[in-house]
PDB file of N, CA and C in Angstrom:
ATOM      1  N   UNK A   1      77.881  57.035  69.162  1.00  0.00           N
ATOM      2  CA  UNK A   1      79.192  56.449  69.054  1.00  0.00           C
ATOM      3  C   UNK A   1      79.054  54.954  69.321  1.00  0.00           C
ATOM      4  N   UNK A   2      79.626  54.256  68.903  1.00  0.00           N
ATOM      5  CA  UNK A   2      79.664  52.709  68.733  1.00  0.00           C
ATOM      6  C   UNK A   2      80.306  52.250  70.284  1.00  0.00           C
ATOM      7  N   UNK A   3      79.848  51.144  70.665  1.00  0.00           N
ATOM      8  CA  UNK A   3      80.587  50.808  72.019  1.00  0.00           C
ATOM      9  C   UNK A   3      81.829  50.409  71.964  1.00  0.00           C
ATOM     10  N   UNK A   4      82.051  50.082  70.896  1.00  0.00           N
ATOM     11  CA  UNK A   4      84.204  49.437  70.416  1.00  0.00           C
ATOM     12  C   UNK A   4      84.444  50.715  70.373  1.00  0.00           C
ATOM     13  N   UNK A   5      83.980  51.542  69.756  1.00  0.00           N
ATOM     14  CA  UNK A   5      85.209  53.109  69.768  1.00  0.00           C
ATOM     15  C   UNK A   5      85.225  53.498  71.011  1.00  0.00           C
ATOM     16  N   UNK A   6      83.994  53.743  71.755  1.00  0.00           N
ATOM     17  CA  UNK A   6      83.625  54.135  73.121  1.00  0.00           C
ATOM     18  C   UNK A   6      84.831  53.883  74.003  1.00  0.00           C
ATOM     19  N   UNK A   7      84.841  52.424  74.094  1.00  0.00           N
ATOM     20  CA  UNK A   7      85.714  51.542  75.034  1.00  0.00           C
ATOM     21  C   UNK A   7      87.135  51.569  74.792  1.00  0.00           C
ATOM     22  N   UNK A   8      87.463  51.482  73.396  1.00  0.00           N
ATOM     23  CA  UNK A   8      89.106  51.803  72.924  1.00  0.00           C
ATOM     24  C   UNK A   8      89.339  53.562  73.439  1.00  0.00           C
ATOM     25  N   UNK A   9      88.589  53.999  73.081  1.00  0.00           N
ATOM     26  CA  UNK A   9      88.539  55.827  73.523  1.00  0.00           C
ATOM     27  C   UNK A   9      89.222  56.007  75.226  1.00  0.00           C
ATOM     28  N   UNK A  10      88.113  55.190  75.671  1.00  0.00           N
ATOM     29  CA  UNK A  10      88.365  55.164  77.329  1.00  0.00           C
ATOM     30  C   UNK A  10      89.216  54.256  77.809  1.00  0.00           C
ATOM     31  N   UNK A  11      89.922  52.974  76.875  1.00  0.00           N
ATOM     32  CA  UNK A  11      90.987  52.553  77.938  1.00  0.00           C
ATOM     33  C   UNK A  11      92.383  53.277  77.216  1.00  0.00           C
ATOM     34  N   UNK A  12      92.598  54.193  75.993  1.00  0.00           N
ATOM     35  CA  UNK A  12      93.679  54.678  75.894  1.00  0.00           C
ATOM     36  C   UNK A  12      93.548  55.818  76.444  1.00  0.00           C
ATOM     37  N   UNK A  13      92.235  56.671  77.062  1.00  0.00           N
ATOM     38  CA  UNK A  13      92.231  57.988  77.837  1.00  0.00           C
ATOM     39  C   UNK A  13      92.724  57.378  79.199  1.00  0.00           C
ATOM     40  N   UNK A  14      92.770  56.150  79.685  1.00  0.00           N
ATOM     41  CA  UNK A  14      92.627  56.164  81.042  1.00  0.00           C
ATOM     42  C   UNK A  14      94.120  55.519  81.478  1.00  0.00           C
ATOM     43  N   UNK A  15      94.311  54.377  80.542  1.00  0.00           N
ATOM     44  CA  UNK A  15      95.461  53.936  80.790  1.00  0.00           C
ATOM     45  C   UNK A  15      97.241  54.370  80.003  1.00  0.00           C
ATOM     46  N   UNK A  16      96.712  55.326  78.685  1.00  0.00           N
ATOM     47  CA  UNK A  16      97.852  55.992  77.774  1.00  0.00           C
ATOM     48  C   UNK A  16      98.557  56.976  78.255  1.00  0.00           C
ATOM     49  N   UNK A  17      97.781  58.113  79.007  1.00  0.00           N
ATOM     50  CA  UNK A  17      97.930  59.231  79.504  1.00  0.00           C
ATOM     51  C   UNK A  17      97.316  59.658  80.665  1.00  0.00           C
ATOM     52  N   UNK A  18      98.765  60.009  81.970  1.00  0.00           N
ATOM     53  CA  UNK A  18      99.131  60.285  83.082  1.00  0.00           C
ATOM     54  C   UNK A  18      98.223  61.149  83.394  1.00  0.00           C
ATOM     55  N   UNK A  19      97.192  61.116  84.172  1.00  0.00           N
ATOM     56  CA  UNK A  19      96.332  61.903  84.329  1.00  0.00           C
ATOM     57  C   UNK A  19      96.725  63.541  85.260  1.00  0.00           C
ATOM     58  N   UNK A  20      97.813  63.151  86.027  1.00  0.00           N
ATOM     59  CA  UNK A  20      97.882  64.239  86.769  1.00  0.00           C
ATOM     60  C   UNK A  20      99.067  65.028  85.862  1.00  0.00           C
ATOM     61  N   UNK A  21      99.766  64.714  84.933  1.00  0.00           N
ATOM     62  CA  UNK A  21     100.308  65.727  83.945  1.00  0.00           C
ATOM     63  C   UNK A  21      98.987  66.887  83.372  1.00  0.00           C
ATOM     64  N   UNK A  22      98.218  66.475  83.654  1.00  0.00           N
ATOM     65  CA  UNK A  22      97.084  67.828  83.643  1.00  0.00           C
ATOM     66  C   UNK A  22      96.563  69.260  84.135  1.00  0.00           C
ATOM     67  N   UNK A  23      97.070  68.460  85.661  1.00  0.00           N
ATOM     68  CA  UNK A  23      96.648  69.027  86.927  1.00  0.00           C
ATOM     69  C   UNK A  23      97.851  70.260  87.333  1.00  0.00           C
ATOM     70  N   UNK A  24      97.290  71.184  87.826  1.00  0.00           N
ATOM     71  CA  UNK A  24      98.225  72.112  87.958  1.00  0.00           C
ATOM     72  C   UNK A  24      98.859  72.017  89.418  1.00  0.00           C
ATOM     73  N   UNK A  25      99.750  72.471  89.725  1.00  0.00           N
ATOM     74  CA  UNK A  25     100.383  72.098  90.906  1.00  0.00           C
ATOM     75  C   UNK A  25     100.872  73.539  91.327  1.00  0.00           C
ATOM     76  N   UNK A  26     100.700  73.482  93.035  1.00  0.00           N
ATOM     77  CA  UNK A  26     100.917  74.921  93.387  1.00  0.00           C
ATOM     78  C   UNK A  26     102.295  74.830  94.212  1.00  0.00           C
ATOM     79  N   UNK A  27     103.428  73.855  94.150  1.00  0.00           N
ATOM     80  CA  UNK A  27     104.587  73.537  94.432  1.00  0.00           C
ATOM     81  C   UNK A  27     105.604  74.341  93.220  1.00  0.00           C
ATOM     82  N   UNK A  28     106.601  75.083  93.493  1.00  0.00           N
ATOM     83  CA  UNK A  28     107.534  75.967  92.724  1.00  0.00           C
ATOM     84  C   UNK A  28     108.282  74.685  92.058  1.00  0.00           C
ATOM     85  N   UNK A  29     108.892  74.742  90.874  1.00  0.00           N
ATOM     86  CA  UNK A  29     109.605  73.958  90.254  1.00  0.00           C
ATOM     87  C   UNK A  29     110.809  73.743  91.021  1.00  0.00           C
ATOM     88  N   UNK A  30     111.385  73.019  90.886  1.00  0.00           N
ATOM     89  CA  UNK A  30     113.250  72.199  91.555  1.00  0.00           C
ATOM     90  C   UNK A  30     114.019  73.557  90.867  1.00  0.00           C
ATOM     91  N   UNK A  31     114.595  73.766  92.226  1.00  0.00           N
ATOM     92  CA  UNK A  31     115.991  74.328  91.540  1.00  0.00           C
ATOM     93  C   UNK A  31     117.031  73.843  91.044  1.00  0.00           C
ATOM     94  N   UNK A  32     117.964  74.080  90.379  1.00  0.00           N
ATOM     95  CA  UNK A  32     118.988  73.411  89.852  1.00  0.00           C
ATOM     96  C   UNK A  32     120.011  72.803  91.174  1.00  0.00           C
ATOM     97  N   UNK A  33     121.002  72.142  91.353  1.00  0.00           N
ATOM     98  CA  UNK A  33     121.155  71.956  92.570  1.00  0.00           C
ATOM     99  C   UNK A  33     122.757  72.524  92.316  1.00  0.00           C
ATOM    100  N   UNK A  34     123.536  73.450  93.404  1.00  0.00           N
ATOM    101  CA  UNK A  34     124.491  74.540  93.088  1.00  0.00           C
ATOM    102  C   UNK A  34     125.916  72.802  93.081  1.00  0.00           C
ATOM    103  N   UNK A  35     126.716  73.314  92.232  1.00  0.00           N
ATOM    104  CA  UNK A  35     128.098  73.071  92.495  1.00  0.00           C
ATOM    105  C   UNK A  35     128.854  72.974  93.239  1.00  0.00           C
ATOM    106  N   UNK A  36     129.238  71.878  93.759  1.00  0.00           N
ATOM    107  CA  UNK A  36     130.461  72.160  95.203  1.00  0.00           C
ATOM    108  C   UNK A  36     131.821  73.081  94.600  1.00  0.00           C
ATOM    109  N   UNK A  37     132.452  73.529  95.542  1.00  0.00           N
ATOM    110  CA  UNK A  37     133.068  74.078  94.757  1.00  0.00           C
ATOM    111  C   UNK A  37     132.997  75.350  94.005  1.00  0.00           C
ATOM    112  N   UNK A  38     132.398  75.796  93.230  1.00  0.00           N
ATOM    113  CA  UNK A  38     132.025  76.783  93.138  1.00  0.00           C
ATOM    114  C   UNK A  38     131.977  78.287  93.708  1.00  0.00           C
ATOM    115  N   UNK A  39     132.815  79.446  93.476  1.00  0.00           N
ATOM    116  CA  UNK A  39     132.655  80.362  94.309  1.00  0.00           C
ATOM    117  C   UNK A  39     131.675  80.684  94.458  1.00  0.00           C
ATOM    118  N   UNK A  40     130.551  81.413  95.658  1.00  0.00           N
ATOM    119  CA  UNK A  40     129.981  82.198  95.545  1.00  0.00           C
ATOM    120  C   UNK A  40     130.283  83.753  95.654  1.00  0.00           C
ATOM    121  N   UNK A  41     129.490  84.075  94.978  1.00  0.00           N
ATOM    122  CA  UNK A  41     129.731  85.827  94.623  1.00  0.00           C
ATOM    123  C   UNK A  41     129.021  86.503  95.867  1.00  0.00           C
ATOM    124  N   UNK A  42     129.490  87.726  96.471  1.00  0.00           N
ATOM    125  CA  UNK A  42     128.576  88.288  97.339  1.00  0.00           C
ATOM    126  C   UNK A  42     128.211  88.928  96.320  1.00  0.00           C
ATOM    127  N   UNK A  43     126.388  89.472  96.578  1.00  0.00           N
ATOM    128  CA  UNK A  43     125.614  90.096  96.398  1.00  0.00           C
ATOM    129  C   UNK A  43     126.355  91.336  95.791  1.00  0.00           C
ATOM    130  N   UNK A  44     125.945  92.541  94.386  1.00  0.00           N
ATOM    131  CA  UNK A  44     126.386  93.280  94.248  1.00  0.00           C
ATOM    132  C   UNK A  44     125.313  94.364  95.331  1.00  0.00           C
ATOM    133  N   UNK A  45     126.517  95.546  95.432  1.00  0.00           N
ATOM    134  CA  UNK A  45     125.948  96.688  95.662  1.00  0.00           C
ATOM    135  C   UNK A  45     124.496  96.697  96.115  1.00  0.00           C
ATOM    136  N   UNK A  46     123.625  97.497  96.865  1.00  0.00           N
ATOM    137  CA  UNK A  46     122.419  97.264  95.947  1.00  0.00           C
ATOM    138  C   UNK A  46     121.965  98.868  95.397  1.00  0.00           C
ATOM    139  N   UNK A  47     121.104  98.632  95.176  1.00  0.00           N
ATOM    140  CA  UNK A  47     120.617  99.796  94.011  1.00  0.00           C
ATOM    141  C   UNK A  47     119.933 100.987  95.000  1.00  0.00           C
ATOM    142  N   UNK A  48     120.923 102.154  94.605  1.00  0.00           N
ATOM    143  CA  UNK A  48     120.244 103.087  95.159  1.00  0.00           C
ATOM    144  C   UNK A  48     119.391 103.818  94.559  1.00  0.00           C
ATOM    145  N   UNK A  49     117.909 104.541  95.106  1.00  0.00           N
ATOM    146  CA  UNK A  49     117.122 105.195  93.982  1.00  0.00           C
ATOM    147  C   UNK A  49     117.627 106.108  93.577  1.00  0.00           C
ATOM    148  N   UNK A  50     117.065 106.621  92.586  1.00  0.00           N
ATOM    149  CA  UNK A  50     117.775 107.771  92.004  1.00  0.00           C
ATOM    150  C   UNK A  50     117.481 109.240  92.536  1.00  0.00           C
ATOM    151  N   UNK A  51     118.798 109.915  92.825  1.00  0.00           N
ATOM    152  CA  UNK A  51     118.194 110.984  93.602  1.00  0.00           C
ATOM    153  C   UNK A  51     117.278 111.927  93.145  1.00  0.00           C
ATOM    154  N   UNK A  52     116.678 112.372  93.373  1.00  0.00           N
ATOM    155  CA  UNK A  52     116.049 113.706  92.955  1.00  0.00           C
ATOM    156  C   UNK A  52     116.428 115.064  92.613  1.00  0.00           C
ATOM    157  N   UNK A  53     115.844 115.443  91.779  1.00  0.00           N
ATOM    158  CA  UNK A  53     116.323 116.821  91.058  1.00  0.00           C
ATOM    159  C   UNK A  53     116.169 117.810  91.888  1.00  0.00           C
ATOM    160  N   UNK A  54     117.036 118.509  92.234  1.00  0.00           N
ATOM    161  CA  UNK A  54     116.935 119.751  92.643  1.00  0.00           C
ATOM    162  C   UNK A  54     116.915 120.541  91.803  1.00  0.00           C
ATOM    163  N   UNK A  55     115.925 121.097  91.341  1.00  0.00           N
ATOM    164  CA  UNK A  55     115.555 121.949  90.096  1.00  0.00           C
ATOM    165  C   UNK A  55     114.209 122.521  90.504  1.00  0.00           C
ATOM    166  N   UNK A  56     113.902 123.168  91.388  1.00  0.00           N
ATOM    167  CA  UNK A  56     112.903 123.876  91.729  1.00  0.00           C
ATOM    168  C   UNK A  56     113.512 125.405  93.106  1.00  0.00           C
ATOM    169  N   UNK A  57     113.153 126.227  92.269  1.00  0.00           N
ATOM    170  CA  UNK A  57     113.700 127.563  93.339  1.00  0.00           C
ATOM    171  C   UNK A  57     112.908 128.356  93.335  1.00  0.00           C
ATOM    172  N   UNK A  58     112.535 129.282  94.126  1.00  0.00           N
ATOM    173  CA  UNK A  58     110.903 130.155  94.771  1.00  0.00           C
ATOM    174  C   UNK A  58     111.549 131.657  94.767  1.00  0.00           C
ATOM    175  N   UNK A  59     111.195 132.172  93.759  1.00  0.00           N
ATOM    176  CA  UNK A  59     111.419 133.846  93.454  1.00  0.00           C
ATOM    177  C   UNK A  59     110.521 134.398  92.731  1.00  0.00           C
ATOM    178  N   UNK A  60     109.422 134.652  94.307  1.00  0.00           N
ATOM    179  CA  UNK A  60     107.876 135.218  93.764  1.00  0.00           C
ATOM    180  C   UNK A  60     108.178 136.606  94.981  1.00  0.00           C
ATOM    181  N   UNK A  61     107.879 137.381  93.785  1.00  0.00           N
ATOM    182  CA  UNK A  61     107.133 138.838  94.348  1.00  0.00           C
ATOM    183  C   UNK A  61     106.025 139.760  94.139  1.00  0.00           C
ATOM    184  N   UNK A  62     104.903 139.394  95.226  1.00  0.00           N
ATOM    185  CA  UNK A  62     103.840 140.068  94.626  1.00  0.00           C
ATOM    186  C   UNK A  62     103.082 139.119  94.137  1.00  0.00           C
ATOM    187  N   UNK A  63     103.304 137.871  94.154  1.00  0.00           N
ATOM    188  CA  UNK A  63     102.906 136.992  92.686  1.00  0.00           C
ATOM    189  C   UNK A  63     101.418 136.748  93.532  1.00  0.00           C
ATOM    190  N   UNK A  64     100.382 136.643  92.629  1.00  0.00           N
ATOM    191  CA  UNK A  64      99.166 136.011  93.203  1.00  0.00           C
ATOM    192  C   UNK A  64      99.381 134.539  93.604  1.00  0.00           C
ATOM    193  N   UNK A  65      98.627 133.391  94.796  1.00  0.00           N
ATOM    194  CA  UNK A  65      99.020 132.547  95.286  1.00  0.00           C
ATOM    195  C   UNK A  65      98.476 131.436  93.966  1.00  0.00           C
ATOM    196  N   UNK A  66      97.740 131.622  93.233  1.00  0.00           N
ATOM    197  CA  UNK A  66      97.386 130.723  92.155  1.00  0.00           C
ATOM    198  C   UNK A  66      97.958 130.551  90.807  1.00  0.00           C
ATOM    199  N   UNK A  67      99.028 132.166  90.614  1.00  0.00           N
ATOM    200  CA  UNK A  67     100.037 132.070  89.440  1.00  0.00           C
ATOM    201  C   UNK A  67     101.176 131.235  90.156  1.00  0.00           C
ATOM    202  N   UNK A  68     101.466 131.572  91.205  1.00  0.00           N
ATOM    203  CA  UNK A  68     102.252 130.879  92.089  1.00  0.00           C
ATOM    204  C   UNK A  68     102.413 129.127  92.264  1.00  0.00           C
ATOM    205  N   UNK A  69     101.169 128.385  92.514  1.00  0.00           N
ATOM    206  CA  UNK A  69     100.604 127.372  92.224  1.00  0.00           C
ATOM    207  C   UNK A  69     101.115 126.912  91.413  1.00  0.00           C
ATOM    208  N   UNK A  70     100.470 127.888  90.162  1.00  0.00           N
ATOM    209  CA  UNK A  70     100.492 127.376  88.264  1.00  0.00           C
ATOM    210  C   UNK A  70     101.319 127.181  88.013  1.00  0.00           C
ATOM    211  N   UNK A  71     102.616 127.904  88.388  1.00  0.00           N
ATOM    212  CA  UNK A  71     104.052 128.132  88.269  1.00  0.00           C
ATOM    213  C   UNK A  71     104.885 126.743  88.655  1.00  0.00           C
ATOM    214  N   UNK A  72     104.916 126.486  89.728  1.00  0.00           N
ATOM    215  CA  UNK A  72     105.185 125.747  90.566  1.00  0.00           C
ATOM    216  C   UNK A  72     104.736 124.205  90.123  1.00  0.00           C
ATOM    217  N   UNK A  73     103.369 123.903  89.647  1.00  0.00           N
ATOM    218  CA  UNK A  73     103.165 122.662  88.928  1.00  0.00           C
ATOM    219  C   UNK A  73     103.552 122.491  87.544  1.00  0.00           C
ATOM    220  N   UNK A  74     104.395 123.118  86.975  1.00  0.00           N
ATOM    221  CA  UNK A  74     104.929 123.432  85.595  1.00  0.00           C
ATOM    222  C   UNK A  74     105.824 122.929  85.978  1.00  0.00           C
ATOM    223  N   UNK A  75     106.597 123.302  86.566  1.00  0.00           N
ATOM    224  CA  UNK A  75     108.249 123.307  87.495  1.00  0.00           C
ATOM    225  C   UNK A  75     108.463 121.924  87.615  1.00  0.00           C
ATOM    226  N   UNK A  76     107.054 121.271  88.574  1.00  0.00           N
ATOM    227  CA  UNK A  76     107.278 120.042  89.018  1.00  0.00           C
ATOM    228  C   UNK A  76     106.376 118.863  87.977  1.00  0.00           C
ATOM    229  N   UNK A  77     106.241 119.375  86.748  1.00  0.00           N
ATOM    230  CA  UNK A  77     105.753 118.680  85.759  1.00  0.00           C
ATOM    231  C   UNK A  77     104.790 117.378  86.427  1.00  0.00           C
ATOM    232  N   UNK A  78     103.458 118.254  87.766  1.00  0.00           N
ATOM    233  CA  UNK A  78     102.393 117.313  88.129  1.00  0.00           C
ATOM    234  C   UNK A  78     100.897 118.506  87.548  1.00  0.00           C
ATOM    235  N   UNK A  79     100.533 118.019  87.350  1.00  0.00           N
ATOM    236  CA  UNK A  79      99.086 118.764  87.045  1.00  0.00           C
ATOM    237  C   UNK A  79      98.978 119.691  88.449  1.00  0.00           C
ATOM    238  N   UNK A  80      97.953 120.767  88.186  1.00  0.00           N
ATOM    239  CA  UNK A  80      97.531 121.516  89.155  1.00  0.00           C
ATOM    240  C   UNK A  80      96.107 121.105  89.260  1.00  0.00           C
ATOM    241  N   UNK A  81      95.393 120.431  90.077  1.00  0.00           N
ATOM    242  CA  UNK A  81      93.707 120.052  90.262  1.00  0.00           C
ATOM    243  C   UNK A  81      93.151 120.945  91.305  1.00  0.00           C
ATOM    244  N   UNK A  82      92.502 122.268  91.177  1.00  0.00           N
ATOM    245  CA  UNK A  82      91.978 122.994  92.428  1.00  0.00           C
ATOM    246  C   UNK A  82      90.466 123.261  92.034  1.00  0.00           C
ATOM    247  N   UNK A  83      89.735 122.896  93.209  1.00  0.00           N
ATOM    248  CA  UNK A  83      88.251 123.453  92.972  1.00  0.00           C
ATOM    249  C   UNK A  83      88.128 124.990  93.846  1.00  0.00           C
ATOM    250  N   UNK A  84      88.837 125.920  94.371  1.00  0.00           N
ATOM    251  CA  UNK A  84      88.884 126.842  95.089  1.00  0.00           C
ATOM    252  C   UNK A  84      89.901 128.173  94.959  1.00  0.00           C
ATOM    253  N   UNK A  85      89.730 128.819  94.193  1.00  0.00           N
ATOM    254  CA  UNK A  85      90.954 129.712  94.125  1.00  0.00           C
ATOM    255  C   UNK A  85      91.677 130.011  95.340  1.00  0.00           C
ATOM    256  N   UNK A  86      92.984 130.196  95.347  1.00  0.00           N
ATOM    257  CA  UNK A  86      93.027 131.246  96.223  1.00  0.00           C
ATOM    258  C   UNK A  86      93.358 132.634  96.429  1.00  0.00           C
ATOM    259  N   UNK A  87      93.249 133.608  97.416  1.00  0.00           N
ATOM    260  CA  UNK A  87      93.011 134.800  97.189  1.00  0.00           C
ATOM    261  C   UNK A  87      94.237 135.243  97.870  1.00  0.00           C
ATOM    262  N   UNK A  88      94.637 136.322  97.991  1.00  0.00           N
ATOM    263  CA  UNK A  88      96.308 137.224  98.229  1.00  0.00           C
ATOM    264  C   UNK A  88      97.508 136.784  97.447  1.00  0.00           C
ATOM    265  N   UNK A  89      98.488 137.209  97.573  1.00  0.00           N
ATOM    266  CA  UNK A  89      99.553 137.463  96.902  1.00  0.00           C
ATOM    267  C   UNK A  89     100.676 136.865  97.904  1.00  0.00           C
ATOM    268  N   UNK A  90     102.044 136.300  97.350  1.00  0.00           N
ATOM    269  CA  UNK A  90     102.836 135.423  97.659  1.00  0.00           C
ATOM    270  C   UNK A  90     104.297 136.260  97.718  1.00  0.00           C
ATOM    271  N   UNK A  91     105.172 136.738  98.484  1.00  0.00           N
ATOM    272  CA  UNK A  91     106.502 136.800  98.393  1.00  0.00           C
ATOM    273  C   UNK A  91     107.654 136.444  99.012  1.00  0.00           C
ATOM    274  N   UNK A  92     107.988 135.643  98.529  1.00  0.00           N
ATOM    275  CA  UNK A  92     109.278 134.354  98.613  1.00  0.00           C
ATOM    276  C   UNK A  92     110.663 134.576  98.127  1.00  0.00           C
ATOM    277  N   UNK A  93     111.816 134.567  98.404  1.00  0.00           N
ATOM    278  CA  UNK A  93     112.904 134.612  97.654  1.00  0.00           C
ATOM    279  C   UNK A  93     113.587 133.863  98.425  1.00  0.00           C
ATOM    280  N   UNK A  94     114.549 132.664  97.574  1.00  0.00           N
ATOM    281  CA  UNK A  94     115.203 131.754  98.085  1.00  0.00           C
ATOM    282  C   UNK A  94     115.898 131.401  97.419  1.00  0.00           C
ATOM    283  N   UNK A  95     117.904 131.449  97.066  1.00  0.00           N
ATOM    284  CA  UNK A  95     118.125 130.878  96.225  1.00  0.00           C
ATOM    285  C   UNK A  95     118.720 129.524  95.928  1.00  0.00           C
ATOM    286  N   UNK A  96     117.669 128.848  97.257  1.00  0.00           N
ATOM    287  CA  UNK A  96     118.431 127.633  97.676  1.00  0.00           C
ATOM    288  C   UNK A  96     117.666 126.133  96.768  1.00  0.00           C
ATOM    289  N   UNK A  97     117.771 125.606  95.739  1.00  0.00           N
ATOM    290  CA  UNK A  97     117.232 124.367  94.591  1.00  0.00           C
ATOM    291  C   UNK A  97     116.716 123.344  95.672  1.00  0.00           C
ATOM    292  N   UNK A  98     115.168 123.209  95.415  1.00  0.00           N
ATOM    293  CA  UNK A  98     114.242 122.143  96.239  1.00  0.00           C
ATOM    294  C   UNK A  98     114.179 121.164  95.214  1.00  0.00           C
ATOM    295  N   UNK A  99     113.763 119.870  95.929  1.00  0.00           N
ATOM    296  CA  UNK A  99     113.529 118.810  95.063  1.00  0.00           C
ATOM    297  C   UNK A  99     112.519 119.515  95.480  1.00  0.00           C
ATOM    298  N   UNK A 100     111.452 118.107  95.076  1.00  0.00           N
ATOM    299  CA  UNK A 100     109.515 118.250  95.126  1.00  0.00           C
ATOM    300  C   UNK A 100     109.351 118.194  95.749  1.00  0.00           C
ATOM    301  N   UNK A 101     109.865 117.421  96.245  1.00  0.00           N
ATOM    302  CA  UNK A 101     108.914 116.510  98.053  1.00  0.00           C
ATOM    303  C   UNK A 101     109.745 117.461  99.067  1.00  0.00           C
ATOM    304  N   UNK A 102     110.390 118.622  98.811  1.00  0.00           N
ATOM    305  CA  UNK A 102     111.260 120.042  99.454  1.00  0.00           C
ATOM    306  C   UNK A 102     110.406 120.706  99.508  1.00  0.00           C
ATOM    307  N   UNK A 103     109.418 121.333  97.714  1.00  0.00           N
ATOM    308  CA  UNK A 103     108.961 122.096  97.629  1.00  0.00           C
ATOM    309  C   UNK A 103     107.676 122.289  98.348  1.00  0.00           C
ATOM    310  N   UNK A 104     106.724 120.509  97.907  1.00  0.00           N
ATOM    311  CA  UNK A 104     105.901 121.203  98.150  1.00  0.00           C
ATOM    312  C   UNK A 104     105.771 121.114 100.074  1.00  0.00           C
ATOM    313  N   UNK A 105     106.747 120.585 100.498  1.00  0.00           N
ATOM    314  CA  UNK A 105     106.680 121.354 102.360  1.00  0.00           C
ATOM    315  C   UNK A 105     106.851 122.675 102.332  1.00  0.00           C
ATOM    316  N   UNK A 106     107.479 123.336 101.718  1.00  0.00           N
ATOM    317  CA  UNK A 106     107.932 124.980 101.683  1.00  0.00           C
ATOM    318  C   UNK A 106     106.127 125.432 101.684  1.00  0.00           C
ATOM    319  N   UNK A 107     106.153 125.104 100.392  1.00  0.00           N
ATOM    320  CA  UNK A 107     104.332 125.635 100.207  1.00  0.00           C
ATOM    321  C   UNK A 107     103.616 125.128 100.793  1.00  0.00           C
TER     322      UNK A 107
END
């Protein structure tokens, strides 16, 4: 590169453009500044979660504890993951609607 371009290059890089318009800054932008005057609103409501389904009820007789299981993670539309069967039979009757986090304390 020629030393005239060189030098025109570097005094419009140095003196044209604000060097710290580059630089990132870890300061939050200005807020707008509020209105005198102005009502403020209280806060709405706030948001309650949404309740849970009671849509789970336990009317096993006889049932083996792993149809039982199977049953039961259908119900609560979570996978069933077991490395261990288990062995005996389950009888429950209740006709009272568990959420999940009901059920699986029951079981």
């Amino acid at each position: 590169m020629k030393p005239f371009s060189l030098s025109v290059c570097l005094f419009l890089l140095l003196n044209g453009l604000p060097l710290d318009g580059f630089a990132q800054s870890d300061t939050p932008p200005p807020t707008p500044p509020k209105e005198e005057g102005a009502p403020v609103q209280p806060d709405a409501k706030p948001v309650e979660p949404a309740k849970e389904k009671r849509n789970i009820r336990f009317q096993f007789e006889g049932v083996p504890y792993m149809d039982a299981l199977q049953r039961f993670s259908q119900m609560a539309e979570k996978p069933l993951i077991t490395e261990v069967p288990l062995e005996g039979t389950l009888t429950f009757f209740d006709s009272e609607p568990y959420t999940y986090e009901e059920a699986m304390d029951v079981l």
